[in-house]
Protein backbone atom coordinates (compact mmCIF):
# COMPACT_ATOMS: atom_id res chain seq x y z
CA UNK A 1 50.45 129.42 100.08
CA UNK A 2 50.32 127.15 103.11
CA UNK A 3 51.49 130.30 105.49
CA UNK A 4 49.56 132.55 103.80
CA UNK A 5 46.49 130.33 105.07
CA UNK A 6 47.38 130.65 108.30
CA UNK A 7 47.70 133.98 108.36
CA UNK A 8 44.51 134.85 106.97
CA UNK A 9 42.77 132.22 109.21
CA UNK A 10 44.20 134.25 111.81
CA UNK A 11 43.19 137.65 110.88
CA UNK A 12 39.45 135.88 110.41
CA UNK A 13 39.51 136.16 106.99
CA UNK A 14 38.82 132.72 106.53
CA UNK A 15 36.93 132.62 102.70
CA UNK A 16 40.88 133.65 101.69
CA UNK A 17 42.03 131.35 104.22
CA UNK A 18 40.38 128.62 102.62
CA UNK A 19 40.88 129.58 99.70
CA UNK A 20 44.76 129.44 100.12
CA UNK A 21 44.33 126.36 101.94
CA UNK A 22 42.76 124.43 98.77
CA UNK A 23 45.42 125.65 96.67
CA UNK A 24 48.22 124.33 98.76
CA UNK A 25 46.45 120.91 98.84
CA UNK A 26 45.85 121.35 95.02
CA UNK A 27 49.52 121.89 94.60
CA UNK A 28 50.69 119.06 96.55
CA UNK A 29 49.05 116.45 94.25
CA UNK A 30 50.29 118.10 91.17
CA UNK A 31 53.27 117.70 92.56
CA UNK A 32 52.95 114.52 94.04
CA UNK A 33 54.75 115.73 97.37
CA UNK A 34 52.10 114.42 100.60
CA UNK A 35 52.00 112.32 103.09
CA UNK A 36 48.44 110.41 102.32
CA UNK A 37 46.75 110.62 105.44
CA UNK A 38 47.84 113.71 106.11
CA UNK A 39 47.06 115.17 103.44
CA UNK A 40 42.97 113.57 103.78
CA UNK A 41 42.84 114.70 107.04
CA UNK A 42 43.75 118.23 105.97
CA UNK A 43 41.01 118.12 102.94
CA UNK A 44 38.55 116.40 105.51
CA UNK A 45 39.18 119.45 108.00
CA UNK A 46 38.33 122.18 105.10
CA UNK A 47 35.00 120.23 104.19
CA UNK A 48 34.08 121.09 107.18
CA UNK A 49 34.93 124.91 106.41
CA UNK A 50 32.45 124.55 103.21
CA UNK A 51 30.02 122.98 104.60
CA UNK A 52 29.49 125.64 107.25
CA UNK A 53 29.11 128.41 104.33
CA UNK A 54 26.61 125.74 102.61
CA UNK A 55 28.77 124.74 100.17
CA UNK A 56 28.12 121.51 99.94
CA UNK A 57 29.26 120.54 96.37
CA UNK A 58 32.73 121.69 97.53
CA UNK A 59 32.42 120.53 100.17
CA UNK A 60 31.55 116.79 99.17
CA UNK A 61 34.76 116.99 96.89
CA UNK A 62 36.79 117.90 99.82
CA UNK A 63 35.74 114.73 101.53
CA UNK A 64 35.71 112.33 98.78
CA UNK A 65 39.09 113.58 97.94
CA UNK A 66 40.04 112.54 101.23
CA UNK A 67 38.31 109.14 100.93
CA UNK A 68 40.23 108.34 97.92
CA UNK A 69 43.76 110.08 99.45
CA UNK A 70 43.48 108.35 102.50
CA UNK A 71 43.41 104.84 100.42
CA UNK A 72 46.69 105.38 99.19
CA UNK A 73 48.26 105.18 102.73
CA UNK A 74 47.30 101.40 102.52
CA UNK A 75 46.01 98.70 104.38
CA UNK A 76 45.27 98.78 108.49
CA UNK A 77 48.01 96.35 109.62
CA UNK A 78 46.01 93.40 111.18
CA UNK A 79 46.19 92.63 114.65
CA UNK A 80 48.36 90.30 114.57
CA UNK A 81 50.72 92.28 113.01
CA UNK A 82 50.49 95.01 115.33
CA UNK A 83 50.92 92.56 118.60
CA UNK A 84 53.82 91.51 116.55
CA UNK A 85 55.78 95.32 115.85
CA UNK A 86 55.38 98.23 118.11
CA UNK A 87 55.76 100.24 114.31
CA UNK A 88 53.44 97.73 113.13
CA UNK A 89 50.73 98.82 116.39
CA UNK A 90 51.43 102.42 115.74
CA UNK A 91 50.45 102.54 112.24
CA UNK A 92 47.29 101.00 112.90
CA UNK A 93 46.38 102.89 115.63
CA UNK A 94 47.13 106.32 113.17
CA UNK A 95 45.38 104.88 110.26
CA UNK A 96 42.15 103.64 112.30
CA UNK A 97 42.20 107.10 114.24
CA UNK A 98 42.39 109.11 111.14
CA UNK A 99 39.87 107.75 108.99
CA UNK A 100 37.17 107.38 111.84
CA UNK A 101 38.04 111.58 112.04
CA UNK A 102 37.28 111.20 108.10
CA UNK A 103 34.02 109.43 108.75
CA UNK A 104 33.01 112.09 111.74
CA UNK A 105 33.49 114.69 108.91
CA UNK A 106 31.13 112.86 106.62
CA UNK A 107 28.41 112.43 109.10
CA UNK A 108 28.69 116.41 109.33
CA UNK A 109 28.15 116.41 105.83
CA UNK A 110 25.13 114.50 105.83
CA UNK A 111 23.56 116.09 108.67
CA UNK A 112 24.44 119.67 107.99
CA UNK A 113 22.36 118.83 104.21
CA UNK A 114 19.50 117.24 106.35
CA UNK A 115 19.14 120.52 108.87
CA UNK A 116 19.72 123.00 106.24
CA UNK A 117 16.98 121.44 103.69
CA UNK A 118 14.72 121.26 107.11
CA UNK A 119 15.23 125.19 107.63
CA UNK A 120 14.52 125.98 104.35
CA UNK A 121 11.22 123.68 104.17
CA UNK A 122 9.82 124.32 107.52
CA UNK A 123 6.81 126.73 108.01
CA UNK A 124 6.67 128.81 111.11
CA UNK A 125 5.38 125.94 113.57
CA UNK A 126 7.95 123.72 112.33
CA UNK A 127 6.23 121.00 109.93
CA UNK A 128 6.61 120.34 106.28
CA UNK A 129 5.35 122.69 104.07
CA UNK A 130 4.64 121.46 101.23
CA UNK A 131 3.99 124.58 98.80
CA UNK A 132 7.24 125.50 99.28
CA UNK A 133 8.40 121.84 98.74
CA UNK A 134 6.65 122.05 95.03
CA UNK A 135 8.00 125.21 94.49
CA UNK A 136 11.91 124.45 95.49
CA UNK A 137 11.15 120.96 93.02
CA UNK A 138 10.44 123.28 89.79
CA UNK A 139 13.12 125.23 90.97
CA UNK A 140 15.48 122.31 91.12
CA UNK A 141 15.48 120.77 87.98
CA UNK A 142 17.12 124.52 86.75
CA UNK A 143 20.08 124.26 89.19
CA UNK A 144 20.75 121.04 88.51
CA UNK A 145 21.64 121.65 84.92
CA UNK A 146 23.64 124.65 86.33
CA UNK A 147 25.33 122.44 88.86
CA UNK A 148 26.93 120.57 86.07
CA UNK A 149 28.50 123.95 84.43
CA UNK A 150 29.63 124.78 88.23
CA UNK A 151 31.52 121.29 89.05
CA UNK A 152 33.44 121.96 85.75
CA UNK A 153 34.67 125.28 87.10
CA UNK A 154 35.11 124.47 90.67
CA UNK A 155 38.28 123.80 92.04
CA UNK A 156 39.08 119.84 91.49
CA UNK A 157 41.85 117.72 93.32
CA UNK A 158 43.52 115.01 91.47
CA UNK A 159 45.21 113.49 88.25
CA UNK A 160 43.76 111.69 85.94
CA UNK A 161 44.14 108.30 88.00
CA UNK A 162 42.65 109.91 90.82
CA UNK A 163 39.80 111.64 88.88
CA UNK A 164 37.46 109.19 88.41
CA UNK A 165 37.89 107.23 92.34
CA UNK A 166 36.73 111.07 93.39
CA UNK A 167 33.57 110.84 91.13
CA UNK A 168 32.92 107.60 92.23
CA UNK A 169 32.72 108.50 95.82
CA UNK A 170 30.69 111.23 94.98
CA UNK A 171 28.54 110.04 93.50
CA UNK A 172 27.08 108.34 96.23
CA UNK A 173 25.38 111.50 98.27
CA UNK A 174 24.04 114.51 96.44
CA UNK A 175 25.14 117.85 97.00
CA UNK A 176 21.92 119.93 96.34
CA UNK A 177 19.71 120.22 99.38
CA UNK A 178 16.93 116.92 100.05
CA UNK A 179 13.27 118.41 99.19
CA UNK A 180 12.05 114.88 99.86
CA UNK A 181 11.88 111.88 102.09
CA UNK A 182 13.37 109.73 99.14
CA UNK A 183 16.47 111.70 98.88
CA UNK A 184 16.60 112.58 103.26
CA UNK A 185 16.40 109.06 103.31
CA UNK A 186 19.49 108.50 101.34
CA UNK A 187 21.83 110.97 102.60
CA UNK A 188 20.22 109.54 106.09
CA UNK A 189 21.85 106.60 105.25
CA UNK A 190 25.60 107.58 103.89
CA UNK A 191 25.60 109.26 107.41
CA UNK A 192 24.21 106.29 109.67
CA UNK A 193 27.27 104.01 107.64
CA UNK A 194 29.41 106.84 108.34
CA UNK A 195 28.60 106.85 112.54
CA UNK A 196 29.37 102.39 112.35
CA UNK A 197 32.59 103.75 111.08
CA UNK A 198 33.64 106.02 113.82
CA UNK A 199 32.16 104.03 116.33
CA UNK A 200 34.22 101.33 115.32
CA UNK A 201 37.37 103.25 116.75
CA UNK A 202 36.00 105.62 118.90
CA UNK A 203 34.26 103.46 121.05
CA UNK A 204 32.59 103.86 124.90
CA UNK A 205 35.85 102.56 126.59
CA UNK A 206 38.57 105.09 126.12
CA UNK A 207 36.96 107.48 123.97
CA UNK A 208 33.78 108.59 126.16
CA UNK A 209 33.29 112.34 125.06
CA UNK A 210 34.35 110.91 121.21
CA UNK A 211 31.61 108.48 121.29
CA UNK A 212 28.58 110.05 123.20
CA UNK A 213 28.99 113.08 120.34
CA UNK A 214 28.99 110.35 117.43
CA UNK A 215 25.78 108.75 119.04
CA UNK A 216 24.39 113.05 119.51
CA UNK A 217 24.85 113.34 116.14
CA UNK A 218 23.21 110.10 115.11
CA UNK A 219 20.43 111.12 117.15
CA UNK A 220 20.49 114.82 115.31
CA UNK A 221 20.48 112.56 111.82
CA UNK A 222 16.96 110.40 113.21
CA UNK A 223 15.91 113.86 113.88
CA UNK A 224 16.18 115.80 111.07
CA UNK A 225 14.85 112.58 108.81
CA UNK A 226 11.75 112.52 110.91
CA UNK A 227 10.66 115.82 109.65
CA UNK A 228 10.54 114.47 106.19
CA UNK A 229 8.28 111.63 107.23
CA UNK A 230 4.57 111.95 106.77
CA UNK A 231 3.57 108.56 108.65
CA UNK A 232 3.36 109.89 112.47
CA UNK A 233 3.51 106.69 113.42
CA UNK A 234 7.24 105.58 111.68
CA UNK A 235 8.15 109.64 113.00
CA UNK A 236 7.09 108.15 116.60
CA UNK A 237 9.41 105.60 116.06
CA UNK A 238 12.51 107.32 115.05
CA UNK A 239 12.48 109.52 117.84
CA UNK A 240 12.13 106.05 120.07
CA UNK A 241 15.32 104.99 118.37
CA UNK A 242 16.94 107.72 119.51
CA UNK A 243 15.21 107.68 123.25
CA UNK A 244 16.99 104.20 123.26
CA UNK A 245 20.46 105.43 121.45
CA UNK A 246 20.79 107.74 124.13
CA UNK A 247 18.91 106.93 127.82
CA UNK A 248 21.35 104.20 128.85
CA UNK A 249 24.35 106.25 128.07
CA UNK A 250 22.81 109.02 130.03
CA UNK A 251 21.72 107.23 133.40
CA UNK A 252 25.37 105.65 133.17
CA UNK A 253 27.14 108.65 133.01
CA UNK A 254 29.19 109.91 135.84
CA UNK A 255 28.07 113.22 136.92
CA UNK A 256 31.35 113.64 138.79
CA UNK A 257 32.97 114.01 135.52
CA UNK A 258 30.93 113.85 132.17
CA UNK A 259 28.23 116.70 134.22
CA UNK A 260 27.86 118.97 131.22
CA UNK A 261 27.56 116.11 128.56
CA UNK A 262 25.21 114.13 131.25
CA UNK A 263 22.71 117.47 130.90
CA UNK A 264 22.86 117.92 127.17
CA UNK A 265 21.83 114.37 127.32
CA UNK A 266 18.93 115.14 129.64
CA UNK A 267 17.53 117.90 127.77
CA UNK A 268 17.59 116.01 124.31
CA UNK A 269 15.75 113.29 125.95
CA UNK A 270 13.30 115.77 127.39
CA UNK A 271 12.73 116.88 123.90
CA UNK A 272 12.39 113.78 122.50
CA UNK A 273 9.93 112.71 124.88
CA UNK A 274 8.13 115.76 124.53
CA UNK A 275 7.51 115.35 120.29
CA UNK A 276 6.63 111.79 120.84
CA UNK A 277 4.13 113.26 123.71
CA UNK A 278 2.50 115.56 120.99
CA UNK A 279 2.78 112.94 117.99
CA UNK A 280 1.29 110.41 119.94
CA UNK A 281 -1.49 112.76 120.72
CA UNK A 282 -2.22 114.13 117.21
CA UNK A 283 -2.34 110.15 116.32
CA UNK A 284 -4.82 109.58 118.62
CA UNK A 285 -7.18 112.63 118.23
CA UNK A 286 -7.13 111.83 114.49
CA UNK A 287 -8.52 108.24 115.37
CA UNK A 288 -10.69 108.86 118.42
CA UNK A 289 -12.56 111.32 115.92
CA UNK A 290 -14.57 113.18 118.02
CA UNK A 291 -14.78 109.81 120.58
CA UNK A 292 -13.35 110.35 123.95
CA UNK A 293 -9.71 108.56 124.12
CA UNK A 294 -9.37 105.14 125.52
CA UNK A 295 -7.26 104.49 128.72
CA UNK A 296 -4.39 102.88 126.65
CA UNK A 297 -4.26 105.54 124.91
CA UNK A 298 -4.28 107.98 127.90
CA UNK A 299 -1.55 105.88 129.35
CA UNK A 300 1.02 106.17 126.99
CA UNK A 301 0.14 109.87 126.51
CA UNK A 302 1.06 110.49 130.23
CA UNK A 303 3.60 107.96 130.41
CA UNK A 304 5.38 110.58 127.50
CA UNK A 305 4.43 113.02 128.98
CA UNK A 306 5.97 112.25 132.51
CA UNK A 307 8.97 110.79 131.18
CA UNK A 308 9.80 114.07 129.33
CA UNK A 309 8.93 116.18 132.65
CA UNK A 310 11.38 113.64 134.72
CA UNK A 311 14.40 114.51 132.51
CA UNK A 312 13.24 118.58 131.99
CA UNK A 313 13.26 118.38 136.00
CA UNK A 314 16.87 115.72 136.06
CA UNK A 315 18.23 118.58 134.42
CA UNK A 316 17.07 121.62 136.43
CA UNK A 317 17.92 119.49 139.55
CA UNK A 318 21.55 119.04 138.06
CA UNK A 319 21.83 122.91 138.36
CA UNK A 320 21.39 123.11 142.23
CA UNK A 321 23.98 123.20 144.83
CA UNK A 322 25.29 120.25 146.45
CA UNK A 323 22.84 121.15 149.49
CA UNK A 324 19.76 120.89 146.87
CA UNK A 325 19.48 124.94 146.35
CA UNK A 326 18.37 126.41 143.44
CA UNK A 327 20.77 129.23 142.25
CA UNK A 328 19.78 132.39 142.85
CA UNK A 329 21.43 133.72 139.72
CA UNK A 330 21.47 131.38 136.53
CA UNK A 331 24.45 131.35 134.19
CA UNK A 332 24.23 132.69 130.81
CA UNK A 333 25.54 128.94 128.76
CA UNK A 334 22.40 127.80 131.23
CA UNK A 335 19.48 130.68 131.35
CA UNK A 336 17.80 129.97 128.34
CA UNK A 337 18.10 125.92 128.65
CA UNK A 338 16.72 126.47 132.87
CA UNK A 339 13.97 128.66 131.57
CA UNK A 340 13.20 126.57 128.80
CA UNK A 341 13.01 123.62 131.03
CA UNK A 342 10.45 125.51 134.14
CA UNK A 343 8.33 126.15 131.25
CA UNK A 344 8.50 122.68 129.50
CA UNK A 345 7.56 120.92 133.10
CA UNK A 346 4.80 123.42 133.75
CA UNK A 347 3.19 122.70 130.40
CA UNK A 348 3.35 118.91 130.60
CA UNK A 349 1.92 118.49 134.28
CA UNK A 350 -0.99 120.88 132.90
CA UNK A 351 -1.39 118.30 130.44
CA UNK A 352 -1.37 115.03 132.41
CA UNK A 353 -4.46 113.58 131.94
CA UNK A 354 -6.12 112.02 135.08
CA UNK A 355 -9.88 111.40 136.01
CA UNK A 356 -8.92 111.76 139.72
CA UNK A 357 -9.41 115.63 140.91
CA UNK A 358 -6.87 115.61 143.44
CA UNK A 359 -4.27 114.57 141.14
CA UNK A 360 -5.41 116.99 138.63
CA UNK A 361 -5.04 119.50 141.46
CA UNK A 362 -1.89 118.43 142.42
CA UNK A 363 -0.90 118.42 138.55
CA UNK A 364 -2.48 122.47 137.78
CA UNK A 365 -0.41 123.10 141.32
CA UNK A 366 3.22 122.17 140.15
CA UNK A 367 2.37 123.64 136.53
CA UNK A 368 1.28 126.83 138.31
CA UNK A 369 4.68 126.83 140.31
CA UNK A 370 6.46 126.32 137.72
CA UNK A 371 5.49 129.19 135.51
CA UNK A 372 5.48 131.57 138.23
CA UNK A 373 9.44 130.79 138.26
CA UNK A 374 9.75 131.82 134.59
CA UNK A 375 7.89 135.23 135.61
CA UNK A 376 9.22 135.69 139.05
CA UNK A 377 13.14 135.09 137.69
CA UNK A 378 12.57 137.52 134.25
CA UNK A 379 11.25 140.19 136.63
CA UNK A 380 13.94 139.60 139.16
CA UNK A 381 16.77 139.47 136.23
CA UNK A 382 14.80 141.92 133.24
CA UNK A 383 18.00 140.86 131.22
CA UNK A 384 16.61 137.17 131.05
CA UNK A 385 13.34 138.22 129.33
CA UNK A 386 15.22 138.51 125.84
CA UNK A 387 16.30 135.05 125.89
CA UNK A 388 12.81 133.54 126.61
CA UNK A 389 10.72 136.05 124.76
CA UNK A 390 7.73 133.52 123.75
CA UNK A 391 7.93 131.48 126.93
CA UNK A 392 7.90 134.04 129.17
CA UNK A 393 4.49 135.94 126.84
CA UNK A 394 2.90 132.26 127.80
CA UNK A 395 3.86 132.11 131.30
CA UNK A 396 2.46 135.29 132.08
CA UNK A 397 -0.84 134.57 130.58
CA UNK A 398 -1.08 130.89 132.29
CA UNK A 399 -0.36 132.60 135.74
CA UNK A 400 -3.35 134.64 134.96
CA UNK A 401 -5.77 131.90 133.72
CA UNK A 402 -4.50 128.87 135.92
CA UNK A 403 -5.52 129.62 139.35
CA UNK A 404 -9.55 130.63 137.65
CA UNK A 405 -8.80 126.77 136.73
CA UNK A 406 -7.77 125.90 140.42
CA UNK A 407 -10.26 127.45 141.60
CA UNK A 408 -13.00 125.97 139.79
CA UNK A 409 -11.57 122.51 140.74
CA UNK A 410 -11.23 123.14 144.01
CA UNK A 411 -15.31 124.53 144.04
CA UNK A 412 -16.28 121.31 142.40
CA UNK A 413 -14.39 119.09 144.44
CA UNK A 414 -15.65 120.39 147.63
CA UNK A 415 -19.61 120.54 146.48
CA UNK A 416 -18.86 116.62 146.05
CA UNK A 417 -17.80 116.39 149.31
């Protein structure tokens, strides 16, 4: 069974794969022939197999199988021990290891459940919509009466003493998909205890690439539990959390050697700057009501707004040559991100808000320049259009309208002159 797994994983037949795969770890319990960590870290790894197929009920087994599995390999030696026995050292250094790579799995769990409910409750400018909310609830209470019929069936690890430890962890994160903040929150929170976990042993010194994707991922967990919030003020502040999870890490990093993780970095943060920008300004429109916004108000809004351009542009600028150039030709792992990014920095210097007309000039200049790069580059490479479809629809048109704008500007500033 165990070769037959492989081989099927190989041909990329990997439902039979993992099918094959669950029977072999099936069959080693029964027989009681496994190495305990092992073992969990073999059920951890095919969690993640379910999970990725949106099976979540098996997949939750898998890992709570593992939780319980991985118990029975004992106790982490305590330090003292270890300084005491190389063996001693070893051991602990396997057992911490291996269940941190448990906990990483779980986190996946929890976030995969968060992003998948989000997809399936998001209308088509990316907010809550709450019709189809109402209408997944009534929907709900059916499968969860089938979901009872279904665990029966599925296929369940453990004896009889094992049984009930599985259950237990379980039952402490659903398996059907969050329609709510109430039940976001709580698989929010399995994953958050999950990330102290792994961060415990995979920490900043030694394990660089290890942490940075544990403290992504919390990030992606903030993320997804801020679409379930209503209060745009508490979303605001989520997304802060993660502004301040990640921006030290970031202007830390080594570009010599961590260059790609440095610019996935810079781009979430441009994002995240970017939703703040537009929650704090829905916020304020909704309590300005009709009044013109006060300059507190406008400060924050372009202090967003300028901190999202200055990572948008950190990252573009990490593309260039060592001399400064921009590439003539942009990669493919990079063309959509680069375009993205022109057409991000355009649209936020358009938005700057500023009572001074040559700034504002200055501001509809660079936005201008920048969107002429996202036309200029798709009609230089017609291959890049594809990958930039909506951008490159709105660049067009703003290349059109924005110099009318410049223009009029320009007319007003020199009859004041």
């Amino acid at each position: 069974m165990y070769y037959l797994a492989q081989v099927y994983r190989n041909l990329g037949e990997n439902e039979r794969a993992a099918t094959y795969c669950h029977s072999t770890l099936q069959r080693q319990l029964q027989l009681n022939q496994f190495s305990p960590m092992e073992w969990a870290l073999n059920a951890a790894t095919l969690s993640q197999y379910y999970i990725t197929k949106g099976q979540y009920m098996e997949g939750r087994h898998c890992l709570a199988a593992a939780t319980v599995i991985s118990g029975l390999a004992g106790e982490v030696p305590s330090e003292a021990a270890a300084r005491e026995s190389e063996t001693e050292s070893e051991r602990r250094e396997q057992l911490q290891q291996k269940r941190a790579d448990i906990a990483r799995c779980w986190i996946k769990y929890c976030l995969n459940l968060l992003q998948d409910a989000k997809k399936l409750l998001e209308d088509n400018i990316g907010e809550l919509d709450t019709d189809r909310q109402d209408e997944l609830r009534r929907a709900r209470r059916q499968e969860e009466e089938e979901e009872e019929k279904g665990r029966k069936s599925a296929m369940l690890f453990g004896s009889e003493n094992t049984f009930d430890s599985i259950a237990s962890v379980e039952e402490k994160v659903m398996c059907l998909l969050p329609l709510g903040f109430t039940e976001a929150r709580a698989v929010f929170l399995v994953g958050q205890n999950y990330v102290t976990q792994a961060k415990e042993y995979f920490q900043m010194d030694g394990y660089v690439t290890d942490h940075i994707e544990i403290l992504q991922d919390h990030s992606s967990l903030f993320r997804a539990l801020a679409f379930f919030e209503e209060d745009l003020e508490r979303r605001c502040k989520m997304h802060k959390r993660r502004v301040d999870m990640l921006e030290p890490i970031c202007n830390d990093l080594n570009s010599r050697y961590y260059l790609l993780i440095r610019r996935q970095l810079m781009f979430e943060l441009a994002e995240t700057y970017n939703e703040m920008m537009d929650l704090k300004l829905t916020l304020a429109n909704r309590q300005a009501d009709n009044h013109s916004l006060d300059s507190h108000t406008i400060k924050k809004f372009n202090h967003l707004c300028s901190a999202s351009a200055k990572y948008f542009q950190m990252f573009l600028d990490s593309l260039c040559s060592p001399e400064g150039k921009q590439p003539e030709h942009l990669e493919e792992e990079v063309l959509r991100p680069a375009l993205v990014a022109r057409f991000r920095v355009a649209r936020l210097h358009s938005k700057l808000m500023s009572s001074s007309p040559p700034v504002q000039l200055e501001n509809l200049n660079r936005a201008l320049e920048n969107y002429k790069y996202v036309v200029q580059y798709c009609e230089a490479h017609p291959e890049a259009a594809a990958a930039v479809e909506t951008e490159l629809e709105l660049s067009t048109e703003m290349v059109g309208l924005l110099p009318l704008k410049i223009n009029r500007l320009k007319s007003r500033m020199a009859a004041n002159n």
